[in-house]
Protein backbone atom coordinates (compact mmCIF):
# COMPACT_ATOMS: atom_id res chain seq x y z
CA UNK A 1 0.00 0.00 0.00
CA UNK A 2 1.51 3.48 -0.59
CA UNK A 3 1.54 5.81 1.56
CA UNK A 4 0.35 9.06 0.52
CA UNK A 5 2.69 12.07 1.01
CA UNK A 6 1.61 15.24 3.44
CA UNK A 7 1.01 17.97 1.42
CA UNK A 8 1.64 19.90 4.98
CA UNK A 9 5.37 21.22 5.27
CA UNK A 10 7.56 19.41 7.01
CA UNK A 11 8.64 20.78 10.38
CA UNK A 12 6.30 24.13 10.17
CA UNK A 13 4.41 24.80 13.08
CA UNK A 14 0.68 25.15 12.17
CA UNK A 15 -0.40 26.33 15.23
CA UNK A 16 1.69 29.32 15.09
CA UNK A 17 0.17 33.04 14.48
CA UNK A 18 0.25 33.45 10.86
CA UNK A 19 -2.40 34.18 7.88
CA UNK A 20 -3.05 30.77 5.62
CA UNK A 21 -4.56 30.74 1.90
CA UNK A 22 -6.73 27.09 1.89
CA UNK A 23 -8.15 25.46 -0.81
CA UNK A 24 -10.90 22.46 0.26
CA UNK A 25 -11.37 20.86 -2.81
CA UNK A 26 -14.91 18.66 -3.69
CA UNK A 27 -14.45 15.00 -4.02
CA UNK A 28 -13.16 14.41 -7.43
CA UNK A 29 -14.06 18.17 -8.37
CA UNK A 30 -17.65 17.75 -8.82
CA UNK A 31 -19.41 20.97 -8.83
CA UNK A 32 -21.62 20.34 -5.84
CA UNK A 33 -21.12 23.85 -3.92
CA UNK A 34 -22.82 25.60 -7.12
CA UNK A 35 -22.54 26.98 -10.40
CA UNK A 36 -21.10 30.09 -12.14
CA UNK A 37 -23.72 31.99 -14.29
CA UNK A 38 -23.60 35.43 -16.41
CA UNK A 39 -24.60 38.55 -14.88
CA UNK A 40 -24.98 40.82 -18.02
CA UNK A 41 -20.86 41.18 -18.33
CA UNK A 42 -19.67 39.15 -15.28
CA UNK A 43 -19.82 36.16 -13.76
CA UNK A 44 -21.46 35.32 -10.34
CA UNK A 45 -21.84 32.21 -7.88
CA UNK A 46 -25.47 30.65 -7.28
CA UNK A 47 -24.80 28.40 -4.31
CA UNK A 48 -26.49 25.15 -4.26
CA UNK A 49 -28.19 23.77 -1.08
CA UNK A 50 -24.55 22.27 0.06
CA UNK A 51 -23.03 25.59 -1.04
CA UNK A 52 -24.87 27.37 1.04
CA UNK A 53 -24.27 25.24 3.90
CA UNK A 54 -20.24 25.75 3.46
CA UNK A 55 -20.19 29.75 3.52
CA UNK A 56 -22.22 29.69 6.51
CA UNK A 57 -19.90 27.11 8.17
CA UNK A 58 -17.17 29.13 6.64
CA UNK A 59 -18.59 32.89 8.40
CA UNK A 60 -18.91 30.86 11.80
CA UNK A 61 -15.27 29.36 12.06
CA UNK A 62 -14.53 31.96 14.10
CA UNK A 63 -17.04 31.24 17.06
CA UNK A 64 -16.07 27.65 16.90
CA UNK A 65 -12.38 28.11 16.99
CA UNK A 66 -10.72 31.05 19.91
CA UNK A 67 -8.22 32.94 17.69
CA UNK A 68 -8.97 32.37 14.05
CA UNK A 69 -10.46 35.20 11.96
CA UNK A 70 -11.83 34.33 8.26
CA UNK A 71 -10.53 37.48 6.57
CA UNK A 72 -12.28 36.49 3.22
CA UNK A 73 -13.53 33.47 1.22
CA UNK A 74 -14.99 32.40 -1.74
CA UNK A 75 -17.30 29.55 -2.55
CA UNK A 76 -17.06 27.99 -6.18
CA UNK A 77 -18.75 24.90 -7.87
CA UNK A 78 -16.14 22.50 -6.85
CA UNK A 79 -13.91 24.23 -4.24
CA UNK A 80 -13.31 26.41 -1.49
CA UNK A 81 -10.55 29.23 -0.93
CA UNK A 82 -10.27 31.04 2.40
CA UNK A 83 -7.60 33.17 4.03
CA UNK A 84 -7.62 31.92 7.37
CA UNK A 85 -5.61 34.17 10.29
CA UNK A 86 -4.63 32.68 13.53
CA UNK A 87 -4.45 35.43 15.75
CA UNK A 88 -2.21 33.97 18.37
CA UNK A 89 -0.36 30.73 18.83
CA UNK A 90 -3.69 28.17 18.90
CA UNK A 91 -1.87 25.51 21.05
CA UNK A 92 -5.60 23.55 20.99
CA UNK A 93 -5.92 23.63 16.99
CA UNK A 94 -3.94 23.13 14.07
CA UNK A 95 -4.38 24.40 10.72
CA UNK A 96 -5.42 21.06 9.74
CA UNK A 97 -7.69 20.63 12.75
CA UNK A 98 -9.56 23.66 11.82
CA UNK A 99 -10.03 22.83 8.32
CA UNK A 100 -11.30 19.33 9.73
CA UNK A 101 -13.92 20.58 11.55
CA UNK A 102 -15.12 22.60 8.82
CA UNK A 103 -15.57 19.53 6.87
CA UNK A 104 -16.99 17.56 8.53
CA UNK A 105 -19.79 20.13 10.00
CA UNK A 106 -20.31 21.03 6.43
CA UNK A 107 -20.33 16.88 5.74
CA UNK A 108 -22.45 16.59 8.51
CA UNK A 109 -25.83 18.85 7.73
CA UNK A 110 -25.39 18.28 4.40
CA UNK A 111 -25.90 14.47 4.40
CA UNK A 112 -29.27 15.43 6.39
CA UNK A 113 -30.75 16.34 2.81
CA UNK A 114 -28.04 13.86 0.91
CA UNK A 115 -27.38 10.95 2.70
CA UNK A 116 -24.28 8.78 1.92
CA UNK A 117 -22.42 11.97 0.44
CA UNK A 118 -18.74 12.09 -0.36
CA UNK A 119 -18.25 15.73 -0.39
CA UNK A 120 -14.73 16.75 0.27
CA UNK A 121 -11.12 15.79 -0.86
CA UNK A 122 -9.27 13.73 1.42
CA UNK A 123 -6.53 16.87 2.38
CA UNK A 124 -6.22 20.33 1.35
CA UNK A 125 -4.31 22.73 -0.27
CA UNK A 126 -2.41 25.37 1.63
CA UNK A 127 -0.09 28.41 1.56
CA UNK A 128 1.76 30.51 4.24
CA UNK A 129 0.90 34.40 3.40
CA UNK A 130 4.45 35.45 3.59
CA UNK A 131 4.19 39.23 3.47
CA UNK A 132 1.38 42.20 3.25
CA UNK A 133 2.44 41.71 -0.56
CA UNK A 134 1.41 37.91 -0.68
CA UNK A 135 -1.36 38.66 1.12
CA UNK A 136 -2.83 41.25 -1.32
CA UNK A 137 -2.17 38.59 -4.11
CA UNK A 138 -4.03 36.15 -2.19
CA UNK A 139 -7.15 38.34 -1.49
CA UNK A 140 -7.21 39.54 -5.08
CA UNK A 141 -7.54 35.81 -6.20
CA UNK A 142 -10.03 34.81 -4.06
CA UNK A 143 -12.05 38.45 -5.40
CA UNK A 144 -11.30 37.83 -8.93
CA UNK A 145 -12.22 33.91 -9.32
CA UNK A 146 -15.62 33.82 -9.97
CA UNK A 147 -14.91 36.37 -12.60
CA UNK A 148 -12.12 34.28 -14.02
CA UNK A 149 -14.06 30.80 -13.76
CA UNK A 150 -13.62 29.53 -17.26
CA UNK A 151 -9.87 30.02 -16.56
CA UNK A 152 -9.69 28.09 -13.45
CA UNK A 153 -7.43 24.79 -13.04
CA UNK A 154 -10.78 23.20 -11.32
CA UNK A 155 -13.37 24.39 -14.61
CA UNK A 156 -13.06 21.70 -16.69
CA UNK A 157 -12.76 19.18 -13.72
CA UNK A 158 -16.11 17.41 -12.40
């Protein structure tokens, strides 16, 4: 059996005070979160049922978890990108615990209405906001992707 390699880095403390970009990922990129329609000359997200769910879990990650602050987000057919701040060292929570929760409290309520669901990706994606520079990059993504849907690594996946 192979073992599948942690797409966490090696030896970084995840815990510590810092500003992460995540990416939770659908299983095998379905669109199940929504879909990207035309808006006269843009582009905007109608949620599904289970998309809905997620941006509400994602808006109260906050309450569940002392220190973390959602600074922005964005919900797309087949993914999910937030910038995630921990405030102060979480000793209770890593990154990975708090991006587990989410999951499965999105998993949960939405099997009430689809039972037997596989919704997310086994891991996630993640990247240390290195600077106020990196950061700005980061938030501009996350405004600009439903715009730029149809150029998207995920679009054609699902």
């Amino acid at each position: 059996m192979l073992k599948r390699k942690s797409p966490r880095m090696f030896g970084f403390d995840y815990t510590s005070a810092r500003i992460y970009f995540v990416t939770i990922n659908c299983h095998k990129y379905q669109h199940l979160l929504g879909e990207i329609v035309k808006n006269g000359d843009s582009n905007q997200i109608r949620l599904s049922e289970i998309g809905i769910i997620a941006a509400e879990k994602v808006n109260e990650l906050s309450f569940h978890h002392a220190g973390v602050e959602v600074l922005d987000y964005v919900v797309m057919p087949n993914h999910i990108h937030v910038l995630i701040s921990l405030l102060e060292q979480v000793k209770t929570s890593t990154l990975s615990t708090i991006v587990g929760s989410y999951k499965s409290g999105v998993s949960r309520v939405a099997r009430q209405s689809f039972p037997g669901l596989e919704l997310w990706q086994v891991s996630f994606s993640d990247h240390v906001i290195r600077d106020e520079n990196d950061l700005l990059t980061h938030s501009e993504y996350i405004r600009m992707n439903v715009q730029r849907w149809r150029k998207d690594k995920y679009f054609t996946k699902g």
